[in-house]
C-alpha atoms as a PDB file:
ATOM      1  CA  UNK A   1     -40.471  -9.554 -12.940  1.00  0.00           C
ATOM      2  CA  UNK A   2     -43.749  -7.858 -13.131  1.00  0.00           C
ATOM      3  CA  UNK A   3     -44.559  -4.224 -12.156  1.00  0.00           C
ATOM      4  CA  UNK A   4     -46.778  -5.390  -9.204  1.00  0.00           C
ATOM      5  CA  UNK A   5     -43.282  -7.479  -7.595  1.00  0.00           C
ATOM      6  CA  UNK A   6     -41.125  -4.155  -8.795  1.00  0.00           C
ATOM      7  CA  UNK A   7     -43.760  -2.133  -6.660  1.00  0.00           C
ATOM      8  CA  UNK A   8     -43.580  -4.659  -3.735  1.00  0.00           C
ATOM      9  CA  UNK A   9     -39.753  -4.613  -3.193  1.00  0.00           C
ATOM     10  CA  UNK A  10     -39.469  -0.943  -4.122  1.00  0.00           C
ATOM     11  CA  UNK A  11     -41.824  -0.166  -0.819  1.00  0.00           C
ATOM     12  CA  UNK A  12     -40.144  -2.759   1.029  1.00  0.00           C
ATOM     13  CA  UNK A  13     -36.759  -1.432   0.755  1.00  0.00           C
ATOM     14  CA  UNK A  14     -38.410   2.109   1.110  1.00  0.00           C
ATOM     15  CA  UNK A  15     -40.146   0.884   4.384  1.00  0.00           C
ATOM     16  CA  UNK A  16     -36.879  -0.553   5.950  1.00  0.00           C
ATOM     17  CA  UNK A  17     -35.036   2.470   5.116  1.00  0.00           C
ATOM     18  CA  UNK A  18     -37.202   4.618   6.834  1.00  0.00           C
ATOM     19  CA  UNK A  19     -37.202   2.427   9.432  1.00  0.00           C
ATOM     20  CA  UNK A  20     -33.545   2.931  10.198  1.00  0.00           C
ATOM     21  CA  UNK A  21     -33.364   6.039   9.423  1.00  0.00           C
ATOM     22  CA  UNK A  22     -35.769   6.765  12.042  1.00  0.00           C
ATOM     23  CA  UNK A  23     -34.433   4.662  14.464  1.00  0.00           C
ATOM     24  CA  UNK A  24     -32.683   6.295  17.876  1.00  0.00           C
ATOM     25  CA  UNK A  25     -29.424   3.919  17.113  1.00  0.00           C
ATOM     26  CA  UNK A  26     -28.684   5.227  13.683  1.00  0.00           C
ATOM     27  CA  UNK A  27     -28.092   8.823  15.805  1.00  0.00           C
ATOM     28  CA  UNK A  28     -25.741   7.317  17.436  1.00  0.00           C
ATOM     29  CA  UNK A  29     -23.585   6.095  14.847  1.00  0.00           C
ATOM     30  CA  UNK A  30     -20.248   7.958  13.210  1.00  0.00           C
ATOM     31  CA  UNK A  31     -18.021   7.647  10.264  1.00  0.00           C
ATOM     32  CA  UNK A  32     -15.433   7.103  13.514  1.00  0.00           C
ATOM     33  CA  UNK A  33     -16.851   4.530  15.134  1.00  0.00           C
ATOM     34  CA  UNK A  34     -15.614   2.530  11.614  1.00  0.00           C
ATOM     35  CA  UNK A  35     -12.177   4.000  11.512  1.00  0.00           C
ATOM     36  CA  UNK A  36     -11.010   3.672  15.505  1.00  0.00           C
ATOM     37  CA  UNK A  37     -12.427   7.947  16.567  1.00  0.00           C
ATOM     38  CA  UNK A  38     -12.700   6.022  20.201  1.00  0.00           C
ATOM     39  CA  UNK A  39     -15.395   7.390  22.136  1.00  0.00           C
ATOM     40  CA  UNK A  40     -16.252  11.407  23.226  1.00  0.00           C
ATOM     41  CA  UNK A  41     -15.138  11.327  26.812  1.00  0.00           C
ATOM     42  CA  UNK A  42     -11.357   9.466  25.436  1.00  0.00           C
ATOM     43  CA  UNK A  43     -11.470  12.333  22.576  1.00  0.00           C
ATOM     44  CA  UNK A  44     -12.190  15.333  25.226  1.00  0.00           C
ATOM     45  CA  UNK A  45      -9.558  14.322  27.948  1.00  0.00           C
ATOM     46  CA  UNK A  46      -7.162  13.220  24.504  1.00  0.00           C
ATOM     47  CA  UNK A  47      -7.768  17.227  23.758  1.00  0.00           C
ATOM     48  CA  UNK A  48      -7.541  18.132  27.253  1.00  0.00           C
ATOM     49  CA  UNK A  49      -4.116  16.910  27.387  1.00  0.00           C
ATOM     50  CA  UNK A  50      -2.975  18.303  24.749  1.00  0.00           C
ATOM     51  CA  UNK A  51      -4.114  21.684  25.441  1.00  0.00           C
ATOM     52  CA  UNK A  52      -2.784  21.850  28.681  1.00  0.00           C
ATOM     53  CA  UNK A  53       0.802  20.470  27.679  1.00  0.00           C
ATOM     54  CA  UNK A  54       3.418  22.726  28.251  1.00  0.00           C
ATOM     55  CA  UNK A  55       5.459  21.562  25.708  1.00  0.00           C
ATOM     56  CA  UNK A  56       2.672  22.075  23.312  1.00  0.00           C
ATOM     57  CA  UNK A  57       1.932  25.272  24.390  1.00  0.00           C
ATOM     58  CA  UNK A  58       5.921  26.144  23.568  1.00  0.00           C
ATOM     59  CA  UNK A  59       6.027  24.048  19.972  1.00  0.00           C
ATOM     60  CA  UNK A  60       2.325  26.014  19.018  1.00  0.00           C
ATOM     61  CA  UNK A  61       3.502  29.561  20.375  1.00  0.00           C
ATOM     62  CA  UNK A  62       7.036  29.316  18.735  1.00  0.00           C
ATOM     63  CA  UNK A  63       6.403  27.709  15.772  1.00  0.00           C
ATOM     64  CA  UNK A  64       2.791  28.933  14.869  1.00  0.00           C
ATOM     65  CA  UNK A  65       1.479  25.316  15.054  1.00  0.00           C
ATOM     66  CA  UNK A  66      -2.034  24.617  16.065  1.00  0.00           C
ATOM     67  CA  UNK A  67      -1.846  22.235  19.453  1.00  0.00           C
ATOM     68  CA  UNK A  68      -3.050  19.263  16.997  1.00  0.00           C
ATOM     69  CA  UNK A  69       0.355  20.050  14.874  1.00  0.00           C
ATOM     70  CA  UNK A  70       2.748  20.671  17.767  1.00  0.00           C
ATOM     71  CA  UNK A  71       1.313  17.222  20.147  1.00  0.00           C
ATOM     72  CA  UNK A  72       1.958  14.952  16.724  1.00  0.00           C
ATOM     73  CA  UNK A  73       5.185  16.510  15.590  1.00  0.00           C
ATOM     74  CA  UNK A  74       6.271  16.090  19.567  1.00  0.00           C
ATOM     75  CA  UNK A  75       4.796  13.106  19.568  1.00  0.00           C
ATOM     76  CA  UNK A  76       6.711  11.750  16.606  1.00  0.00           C
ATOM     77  CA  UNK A  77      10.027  12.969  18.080  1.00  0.00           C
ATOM     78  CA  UNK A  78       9.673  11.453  21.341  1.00  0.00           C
ATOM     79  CA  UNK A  79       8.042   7.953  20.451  1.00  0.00           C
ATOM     80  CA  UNK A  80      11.209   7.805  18.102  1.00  0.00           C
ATOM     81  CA  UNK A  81      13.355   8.667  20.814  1.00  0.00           C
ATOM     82  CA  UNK A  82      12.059   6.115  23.562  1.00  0.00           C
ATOM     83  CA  UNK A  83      12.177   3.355  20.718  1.00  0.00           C
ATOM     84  CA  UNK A  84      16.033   4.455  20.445  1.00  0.00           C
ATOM     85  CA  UNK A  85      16.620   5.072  24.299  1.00  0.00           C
ATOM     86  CA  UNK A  86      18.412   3.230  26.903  1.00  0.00           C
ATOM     87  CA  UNK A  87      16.182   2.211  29.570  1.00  0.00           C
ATOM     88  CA  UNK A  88      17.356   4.285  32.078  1.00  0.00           C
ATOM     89  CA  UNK A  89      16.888   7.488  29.721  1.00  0.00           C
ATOM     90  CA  UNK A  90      14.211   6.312  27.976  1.00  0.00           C
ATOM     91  CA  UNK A  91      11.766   6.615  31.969  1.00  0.00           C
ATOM     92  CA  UNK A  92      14.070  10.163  32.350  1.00  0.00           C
ATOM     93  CA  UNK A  93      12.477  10.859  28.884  1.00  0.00           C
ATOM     94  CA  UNK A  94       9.313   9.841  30.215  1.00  0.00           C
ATOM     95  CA  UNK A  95       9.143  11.324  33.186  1.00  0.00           C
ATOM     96  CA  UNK A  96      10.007  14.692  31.660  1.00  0.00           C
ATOM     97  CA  UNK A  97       7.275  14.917  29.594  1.00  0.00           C
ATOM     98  CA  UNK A  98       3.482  15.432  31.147  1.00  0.00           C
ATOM     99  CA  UNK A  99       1.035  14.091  29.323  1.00  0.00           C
ATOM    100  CA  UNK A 100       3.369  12.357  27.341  1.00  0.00           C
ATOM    101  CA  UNK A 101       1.185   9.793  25.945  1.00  0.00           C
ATOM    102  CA  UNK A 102      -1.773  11.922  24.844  1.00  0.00           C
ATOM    103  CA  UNK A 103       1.207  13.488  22.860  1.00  0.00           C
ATOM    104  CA  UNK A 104       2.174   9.844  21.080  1.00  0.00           C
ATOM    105  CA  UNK A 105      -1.133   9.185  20.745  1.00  0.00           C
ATOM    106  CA  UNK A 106      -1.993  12.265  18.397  1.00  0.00           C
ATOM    107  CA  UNK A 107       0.382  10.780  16.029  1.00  0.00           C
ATOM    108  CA  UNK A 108      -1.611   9.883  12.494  1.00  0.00           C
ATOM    109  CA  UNK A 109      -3.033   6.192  13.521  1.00  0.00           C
ATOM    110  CA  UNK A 110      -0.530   3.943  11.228  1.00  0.00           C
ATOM    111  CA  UNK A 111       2.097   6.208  11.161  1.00  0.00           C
ATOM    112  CA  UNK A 112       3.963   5.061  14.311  1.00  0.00           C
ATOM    113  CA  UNK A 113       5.282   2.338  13.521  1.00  0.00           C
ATOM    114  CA  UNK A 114       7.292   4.656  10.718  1.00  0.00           C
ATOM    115  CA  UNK A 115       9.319   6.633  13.196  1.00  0.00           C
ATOM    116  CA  UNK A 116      13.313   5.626  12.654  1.00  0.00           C
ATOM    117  CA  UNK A 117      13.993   7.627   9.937  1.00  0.00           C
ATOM    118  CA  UNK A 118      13.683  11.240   8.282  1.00  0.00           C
ATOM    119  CA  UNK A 119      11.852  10.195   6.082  1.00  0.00           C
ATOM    120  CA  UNK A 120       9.314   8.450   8.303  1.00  0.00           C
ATOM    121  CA  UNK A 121       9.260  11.818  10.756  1.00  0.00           C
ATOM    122  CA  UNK A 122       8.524  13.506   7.173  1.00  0.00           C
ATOM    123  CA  UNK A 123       5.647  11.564   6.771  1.00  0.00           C
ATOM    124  CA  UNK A 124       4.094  12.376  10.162  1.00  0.00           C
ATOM    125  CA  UNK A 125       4.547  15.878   9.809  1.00  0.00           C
ATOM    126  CA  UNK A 126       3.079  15.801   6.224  1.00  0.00           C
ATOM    127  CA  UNK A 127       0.226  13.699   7.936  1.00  0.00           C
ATOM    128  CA  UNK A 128      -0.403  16.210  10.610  1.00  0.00           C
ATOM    129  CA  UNK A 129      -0.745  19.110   7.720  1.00  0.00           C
ATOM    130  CA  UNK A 130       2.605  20.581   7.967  1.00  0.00           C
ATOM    131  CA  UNK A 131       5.787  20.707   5.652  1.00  0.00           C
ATOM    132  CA  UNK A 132       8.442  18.083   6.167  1.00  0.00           C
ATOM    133  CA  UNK A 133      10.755  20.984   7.047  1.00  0.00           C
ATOM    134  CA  UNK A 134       9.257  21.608  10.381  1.00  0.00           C
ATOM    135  CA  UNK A 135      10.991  18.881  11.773  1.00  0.00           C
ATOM    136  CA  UNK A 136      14.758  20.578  12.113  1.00  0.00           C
ATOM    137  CA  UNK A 137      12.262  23.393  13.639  1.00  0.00           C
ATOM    138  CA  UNK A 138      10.715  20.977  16.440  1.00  0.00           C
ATOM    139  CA  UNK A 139      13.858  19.822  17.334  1.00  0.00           C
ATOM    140  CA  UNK A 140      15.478  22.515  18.805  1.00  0.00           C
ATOM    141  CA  UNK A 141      12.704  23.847  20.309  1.00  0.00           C
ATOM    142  CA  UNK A 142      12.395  20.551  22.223  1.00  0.00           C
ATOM    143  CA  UNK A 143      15.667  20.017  23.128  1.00  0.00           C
ATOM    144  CA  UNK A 144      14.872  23.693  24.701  1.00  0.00           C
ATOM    145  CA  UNK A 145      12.298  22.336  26.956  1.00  0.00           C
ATOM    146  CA  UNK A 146      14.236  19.369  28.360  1.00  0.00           C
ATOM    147  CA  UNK A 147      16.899  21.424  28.880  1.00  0.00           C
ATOM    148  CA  UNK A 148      14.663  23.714  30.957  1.00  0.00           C
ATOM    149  CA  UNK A 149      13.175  20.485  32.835  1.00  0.00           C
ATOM    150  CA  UNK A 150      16.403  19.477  33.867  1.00  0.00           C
ATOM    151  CA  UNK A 151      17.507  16.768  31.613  1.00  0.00           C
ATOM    152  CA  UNK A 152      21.058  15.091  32.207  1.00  0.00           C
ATOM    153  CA  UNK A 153      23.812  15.664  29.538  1.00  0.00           C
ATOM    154  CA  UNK A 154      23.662  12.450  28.958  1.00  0.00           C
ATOM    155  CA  UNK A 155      19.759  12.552  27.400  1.00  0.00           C
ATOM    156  CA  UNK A 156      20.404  15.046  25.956  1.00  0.00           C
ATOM    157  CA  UNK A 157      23.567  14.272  24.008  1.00  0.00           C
ATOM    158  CA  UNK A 158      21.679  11.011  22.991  1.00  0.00           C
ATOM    159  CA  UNK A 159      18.664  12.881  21.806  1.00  0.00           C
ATOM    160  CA  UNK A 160      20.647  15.364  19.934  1.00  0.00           C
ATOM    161  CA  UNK A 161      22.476  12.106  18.329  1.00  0.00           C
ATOM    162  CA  UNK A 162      19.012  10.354  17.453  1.00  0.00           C
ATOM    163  CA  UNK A 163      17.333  13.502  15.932  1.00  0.00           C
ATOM    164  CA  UNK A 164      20.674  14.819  14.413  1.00  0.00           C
ATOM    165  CA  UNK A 165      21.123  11.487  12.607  1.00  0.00           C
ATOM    166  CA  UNK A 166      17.538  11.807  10.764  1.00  0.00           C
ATOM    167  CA  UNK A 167      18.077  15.213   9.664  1.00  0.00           C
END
């Protein structure tokens, strides 16, 4: 290849790149479009949610969580709850909980599918920033609140059972 064909493709590939780069659509690209960051209204009413949980309020002022922390590691507990649940106190479980989703959803993407054992709760928590050891320290504090809402004995003997026999 001669310098004159170098020059040529060199400018070329310059040319396109500035192209591109200048281009209003490359603005509107994200590192989480690629990796599933859904889009910025989903995000703010995600965040919304979370802020204005009650039990997330609790976990964070208790525990010294930020919201982030306290939605996952609530999250974590109750998506491995419902998984473990009766029907019938799997929808009181649900029905206790506002905003209960946006809380399951702030679990580490990949991680869910993980929640039946301590070890798998560990892994969350790690996930979400905080030491595995935080889980015996969510739990009470959550049985707290459903025992505040109003939750039968009969939840929340289960959900002692389930959370008791990962820890």
């Amino acid at each position: 290849m001669d310098k004159v064909q170098l020059t040529r493709r060199f400018f070329s590939l310059f040319t396109l790149f500035c192209i591109l780069a200048a281009s209003p659509s490359s603005f509107a690209f994200s590192f989480s479009d690629l990796f599933g960051g859904g889009d910025d209204d989903e995000k703010a009413e995600t965040a919304t949610s979370i802020a204005a949980n009650p039990l997330t309020d609790l976990l964070s002022g208790q525990l010294g969580v930020s919201p982030e922390q306290a939605a996952g590691g609530a999250g974590a507990l109750l998506s491995m709850a419902t998984s473990q649940l009766s029907g019938d106190q799997a929808s009181e479980l649900t029905k206790m909980i506002p905003g209960g989703d946006a809380l399951t959803n702030a679990i580490p993407p990949g991680l869910g599918g993980m929640l039946n054992t301590m070890d798998g709760l560990n892994q969350v928590f790690t996930a979400l920033g905080m030491d595995a050891g935080m889980v015996s320290q969510f739990i009470p504090v959550v049985m707290q609140y459903l025992g505040d809402q109003g939750a039968s004995a009969g939840l929340m003997e289960t959900l002692g059972q389930v959370w008791n026999s990962t820890s």
